[in-house]
C-alpha atoms as a PDB file:
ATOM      1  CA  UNK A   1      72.517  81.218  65.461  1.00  0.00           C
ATOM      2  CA  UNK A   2      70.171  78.386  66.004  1.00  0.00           C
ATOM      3  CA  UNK A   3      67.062  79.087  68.367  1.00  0.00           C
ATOM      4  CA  UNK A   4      66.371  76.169  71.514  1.00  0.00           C
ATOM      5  CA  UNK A   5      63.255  75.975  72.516  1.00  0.00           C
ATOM      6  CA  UNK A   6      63.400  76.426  76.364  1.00  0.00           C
ATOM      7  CA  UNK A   7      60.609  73.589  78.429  1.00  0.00           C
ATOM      8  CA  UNK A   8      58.490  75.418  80.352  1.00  0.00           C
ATOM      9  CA  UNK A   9      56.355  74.141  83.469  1.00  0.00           C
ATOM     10  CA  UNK A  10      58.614  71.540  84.263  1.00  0.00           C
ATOM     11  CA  UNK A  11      57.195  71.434  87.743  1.00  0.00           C
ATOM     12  CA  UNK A  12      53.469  70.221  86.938  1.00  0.00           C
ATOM     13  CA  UNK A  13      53.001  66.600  86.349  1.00  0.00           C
ATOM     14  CA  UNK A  14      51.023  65.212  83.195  1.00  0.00           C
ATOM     15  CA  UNK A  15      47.816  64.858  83.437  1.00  0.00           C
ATOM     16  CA  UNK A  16      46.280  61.205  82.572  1.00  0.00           C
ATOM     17  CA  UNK A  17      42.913  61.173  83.949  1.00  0.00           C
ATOM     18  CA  UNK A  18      41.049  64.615  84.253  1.00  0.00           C
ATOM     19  CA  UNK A  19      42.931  66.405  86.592  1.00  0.00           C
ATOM     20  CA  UNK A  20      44.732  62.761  87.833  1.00  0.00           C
ATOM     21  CA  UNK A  21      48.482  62.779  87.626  1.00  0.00           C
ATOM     22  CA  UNK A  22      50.180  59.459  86.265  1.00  0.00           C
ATOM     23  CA  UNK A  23      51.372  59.560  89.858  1.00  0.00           C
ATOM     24  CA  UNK A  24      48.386  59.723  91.439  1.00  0.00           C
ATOM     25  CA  UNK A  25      46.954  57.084  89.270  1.00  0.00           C
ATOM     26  CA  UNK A  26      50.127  54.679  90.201  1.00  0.00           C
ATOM     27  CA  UNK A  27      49.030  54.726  93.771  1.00  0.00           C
ATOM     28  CA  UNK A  28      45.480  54.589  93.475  1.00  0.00           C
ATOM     29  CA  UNK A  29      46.453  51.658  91.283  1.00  0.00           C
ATOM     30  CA  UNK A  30      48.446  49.724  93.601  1.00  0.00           C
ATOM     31  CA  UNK A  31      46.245  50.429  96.586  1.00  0.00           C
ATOM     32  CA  UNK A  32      43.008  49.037  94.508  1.00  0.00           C
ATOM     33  CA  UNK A  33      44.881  45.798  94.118  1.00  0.00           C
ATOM     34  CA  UNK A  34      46.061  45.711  97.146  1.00  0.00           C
ATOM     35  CA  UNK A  35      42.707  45.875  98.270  1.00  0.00           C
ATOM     36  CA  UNK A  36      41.575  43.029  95.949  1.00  0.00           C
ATOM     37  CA  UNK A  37      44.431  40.881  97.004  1.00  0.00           C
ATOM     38  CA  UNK A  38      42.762  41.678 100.619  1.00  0.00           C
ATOM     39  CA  UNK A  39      39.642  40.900  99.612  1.00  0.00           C
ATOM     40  CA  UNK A  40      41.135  37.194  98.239  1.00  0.00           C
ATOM     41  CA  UNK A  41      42.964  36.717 101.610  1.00  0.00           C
ATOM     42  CA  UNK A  42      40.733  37.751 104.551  1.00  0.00           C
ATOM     43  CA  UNK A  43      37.172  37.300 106.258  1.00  0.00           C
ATOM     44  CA  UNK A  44      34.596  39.708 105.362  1.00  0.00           C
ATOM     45  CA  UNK A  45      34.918  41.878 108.597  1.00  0.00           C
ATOM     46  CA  UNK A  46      38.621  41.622 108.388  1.00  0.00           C
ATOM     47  CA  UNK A  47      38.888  42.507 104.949  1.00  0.00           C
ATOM     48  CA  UNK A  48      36.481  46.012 105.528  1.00  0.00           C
ATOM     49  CA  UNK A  49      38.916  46.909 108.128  1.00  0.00           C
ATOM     50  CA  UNK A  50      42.331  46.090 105.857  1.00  0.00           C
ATOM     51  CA  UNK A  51      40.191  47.790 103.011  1.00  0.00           C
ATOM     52  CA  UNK A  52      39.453  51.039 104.863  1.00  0.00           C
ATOM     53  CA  UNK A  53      43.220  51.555 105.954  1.00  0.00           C
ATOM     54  CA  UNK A  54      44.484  50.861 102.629  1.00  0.00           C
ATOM     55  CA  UNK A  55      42.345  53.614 101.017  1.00  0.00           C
ATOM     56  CA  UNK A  56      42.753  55.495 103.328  1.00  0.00           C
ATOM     57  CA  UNK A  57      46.390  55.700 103.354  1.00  0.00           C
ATOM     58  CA  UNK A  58      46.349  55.554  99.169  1.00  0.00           C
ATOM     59  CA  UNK A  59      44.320  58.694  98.790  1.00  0.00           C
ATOM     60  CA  UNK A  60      46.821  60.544 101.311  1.00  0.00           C
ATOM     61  CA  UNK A  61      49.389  59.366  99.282  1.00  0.00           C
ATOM     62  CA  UNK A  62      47.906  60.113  96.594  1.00  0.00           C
ATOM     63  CA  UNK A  63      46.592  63.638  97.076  1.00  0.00           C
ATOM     64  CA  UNK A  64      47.819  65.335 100.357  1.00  0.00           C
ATOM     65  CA  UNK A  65      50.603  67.964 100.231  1.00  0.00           C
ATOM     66  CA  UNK A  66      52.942  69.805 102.578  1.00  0.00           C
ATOM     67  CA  UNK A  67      54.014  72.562 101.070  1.00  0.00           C
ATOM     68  CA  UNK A  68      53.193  72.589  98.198  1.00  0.00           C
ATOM     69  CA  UNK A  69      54.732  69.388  97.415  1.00  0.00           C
ATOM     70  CA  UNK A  70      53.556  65.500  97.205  1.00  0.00           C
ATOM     71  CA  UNK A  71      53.040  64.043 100.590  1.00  0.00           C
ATOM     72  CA  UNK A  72      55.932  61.268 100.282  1.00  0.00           C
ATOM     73  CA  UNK A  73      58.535  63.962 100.004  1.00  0.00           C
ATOM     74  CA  UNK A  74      57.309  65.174 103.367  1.00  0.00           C
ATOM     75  CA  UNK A  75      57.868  61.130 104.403  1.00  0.00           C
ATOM     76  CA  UNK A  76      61.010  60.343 102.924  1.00  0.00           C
ATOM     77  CA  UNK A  77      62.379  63.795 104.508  1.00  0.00           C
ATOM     78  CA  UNK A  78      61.577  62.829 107.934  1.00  0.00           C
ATOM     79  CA  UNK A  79      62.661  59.784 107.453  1.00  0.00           C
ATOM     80  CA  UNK A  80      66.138  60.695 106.552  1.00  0.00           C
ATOM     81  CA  UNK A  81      66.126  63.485 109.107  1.00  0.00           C
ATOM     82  CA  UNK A  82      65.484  60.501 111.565  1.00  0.00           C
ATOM     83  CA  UNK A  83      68.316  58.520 110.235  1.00  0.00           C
ATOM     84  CA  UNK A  84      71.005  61.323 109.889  1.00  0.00           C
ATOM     85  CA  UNK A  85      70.023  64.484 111.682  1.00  0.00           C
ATOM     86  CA  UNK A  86      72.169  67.427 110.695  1.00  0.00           C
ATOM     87  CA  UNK A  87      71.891  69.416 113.802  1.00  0.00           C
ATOM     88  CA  UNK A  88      73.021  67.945 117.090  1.00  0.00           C
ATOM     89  CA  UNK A  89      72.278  69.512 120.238  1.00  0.00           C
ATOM     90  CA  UNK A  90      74.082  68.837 123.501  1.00  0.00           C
ATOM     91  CA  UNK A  91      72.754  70.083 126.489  1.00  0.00           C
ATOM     92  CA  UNK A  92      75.655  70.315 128.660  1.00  0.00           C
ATOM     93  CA  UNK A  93      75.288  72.657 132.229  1.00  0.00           C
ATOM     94  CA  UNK A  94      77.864  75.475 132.742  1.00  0.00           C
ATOM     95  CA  UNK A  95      79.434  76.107 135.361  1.00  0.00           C
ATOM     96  CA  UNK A  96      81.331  79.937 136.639  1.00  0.00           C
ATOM     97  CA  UNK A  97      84.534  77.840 136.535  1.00  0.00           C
ATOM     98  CA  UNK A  98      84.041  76.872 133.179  1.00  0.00           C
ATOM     99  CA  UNK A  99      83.203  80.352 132.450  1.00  0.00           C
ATOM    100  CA  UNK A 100      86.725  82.057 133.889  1.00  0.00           C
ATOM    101  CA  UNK A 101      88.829  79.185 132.445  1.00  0.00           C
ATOM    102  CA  UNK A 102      87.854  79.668 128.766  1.00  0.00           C
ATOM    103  CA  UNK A 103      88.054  83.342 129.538  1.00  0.00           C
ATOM    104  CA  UNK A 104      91.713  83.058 130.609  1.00  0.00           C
ATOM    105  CA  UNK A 105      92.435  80.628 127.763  1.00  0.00           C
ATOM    106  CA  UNK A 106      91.233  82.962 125.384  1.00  0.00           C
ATOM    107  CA  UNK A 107      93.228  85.608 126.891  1.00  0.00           C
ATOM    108  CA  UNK A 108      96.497  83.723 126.602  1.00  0.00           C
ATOM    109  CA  UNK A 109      95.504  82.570 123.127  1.00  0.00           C
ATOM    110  CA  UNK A 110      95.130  86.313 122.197  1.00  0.00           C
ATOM    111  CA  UNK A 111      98.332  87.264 123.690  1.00  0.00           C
ATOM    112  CA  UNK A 112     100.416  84.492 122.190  1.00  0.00           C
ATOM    113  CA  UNK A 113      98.795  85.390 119.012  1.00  0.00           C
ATOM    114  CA  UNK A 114      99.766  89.102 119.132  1.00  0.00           C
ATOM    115  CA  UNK A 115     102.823  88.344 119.744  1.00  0.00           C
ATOM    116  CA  UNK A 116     103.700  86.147 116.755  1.00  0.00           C
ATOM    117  CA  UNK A 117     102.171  89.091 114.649  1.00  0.00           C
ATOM    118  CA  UNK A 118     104.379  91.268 115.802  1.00  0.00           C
ATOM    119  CA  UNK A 119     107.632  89.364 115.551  1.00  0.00           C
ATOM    120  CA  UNK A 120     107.042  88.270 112.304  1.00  0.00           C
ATOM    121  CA  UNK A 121     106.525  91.773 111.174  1.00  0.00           C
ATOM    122  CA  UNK A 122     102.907  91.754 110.403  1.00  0.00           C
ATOM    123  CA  UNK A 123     101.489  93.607 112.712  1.00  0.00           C
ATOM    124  CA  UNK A 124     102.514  96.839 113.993  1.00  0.00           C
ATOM    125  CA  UNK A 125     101.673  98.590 117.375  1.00  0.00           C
ATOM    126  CA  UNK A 126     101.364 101.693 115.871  1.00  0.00           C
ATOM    127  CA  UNK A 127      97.635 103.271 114.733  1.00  0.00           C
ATOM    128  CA  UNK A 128      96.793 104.381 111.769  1.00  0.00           C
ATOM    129  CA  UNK A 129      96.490 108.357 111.568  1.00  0.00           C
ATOM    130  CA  UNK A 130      92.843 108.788 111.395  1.00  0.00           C
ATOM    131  CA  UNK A 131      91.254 110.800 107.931  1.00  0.00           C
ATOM    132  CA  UNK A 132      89.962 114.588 109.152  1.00  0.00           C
ATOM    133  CA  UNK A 133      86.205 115.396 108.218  1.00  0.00           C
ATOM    134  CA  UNK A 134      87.266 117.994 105.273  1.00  0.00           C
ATOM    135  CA  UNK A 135      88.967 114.886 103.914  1.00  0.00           C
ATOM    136  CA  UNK A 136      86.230 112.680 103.839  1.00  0.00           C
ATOM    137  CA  UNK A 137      83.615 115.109 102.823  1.00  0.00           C
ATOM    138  CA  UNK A 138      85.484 115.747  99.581  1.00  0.00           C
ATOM    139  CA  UNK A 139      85.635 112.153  98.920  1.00  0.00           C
ATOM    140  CA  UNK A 140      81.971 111.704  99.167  1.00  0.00           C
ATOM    141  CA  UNK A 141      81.433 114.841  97.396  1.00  0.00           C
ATOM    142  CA  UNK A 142      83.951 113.578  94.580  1.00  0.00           C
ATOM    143  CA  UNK A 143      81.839 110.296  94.263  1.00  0.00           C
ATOM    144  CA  UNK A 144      78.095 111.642  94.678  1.00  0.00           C
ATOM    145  CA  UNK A 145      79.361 113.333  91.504  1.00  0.00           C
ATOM    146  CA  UNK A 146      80.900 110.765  89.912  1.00  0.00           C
ATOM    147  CA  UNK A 147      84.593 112.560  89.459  1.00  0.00           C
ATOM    148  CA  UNK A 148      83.344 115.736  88.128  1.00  0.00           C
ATOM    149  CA  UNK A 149      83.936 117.052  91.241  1.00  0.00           C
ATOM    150  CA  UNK A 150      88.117 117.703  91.954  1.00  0.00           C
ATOM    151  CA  UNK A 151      89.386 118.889  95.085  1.00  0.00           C
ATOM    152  CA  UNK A 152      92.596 120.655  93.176  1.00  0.00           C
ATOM    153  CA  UNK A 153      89.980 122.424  90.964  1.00  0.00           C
ATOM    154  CA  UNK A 154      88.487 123.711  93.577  1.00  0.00           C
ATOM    155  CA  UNK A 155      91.888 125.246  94.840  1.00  0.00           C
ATOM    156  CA  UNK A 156      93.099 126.581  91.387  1.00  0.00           C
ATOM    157  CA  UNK A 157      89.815 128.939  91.080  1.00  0.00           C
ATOM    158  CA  UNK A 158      88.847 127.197  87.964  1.00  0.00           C
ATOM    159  CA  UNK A 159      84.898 126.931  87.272  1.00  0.00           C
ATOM    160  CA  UNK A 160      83.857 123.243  87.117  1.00  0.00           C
ATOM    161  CA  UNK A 161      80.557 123.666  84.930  1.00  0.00           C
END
């Protein structure tokens, strides 16, 4: 049979830099030239502003985590929570009336229910007979000891060890 070799530490990123990820290094990347493109297009004052933000949001980009995981996971989840959100709440008042009419409509529902069961046969009015305590503590005895244990043993006189 021919041995696979299973991956391990899927999870961690490679490293390219020390302990820089090629992620890591893909945003600092983009947010240096973004900063030199900056640098090209605005005044000096201008640019130190536009400079500060863009480093600023890089290295959070970059390095922040929630949870445990990258910081644009955390980003793209709300975002998609804010597009499609999976719970919806309505806040609707009650009132008593409301109350008593889905009481009585439940009722009915009931009723009619019970009533189909027991004209198509499938439900009968009659209880079960209930099990008597002997009963069931010979069951339980007969499975705590895993079937050595045999109620008509017990009754013939016969030794069970």
């Amino acid at each position: 049979m021919e041995q696979i070799t299973v991956p391990q530490f899927i999870e961690s990123e490679d490293k390219i830099l020390g302990p820089i990820t090629v992620r890591q290094f893909g945003i600092l990347f983009t947010g240096g030239v973004l900063i030199f493109v900056a640098f090209k297009v605005f005044d000096f004052l201008v640019f130190i502003f536009v400079a500060l933000l863009i480093l600023i949001l890089s290295g959070v980009l970059a390095f922040l985590k929630v949870n445990g995981r990258p910081v644009h996971f955390f980003l793209f989840n709300i975002v998609q929570t804010m597009r499609n959100p999976s719970v919806r709440v309505w806040k609707k008042d009650v009132t008593r009336s409301d109350i008593t009419m889905i009481r009585t409509l439940h009722k009915e529902r009931q009723k009619t229910t019970e009533a189909a069961k027991v004209a198509k046969g499938k439900y009968t009015a009659t209880p079960k007979e209930r099990v008597s305590e002997q009963r069931l503590s010979e069951l339980a005895l007969q499975v705590d000891t895993g079937g050595a244990y045999r109620p008509e043993d017990e009754e013939e006189g016969t030794e069970l060890f």
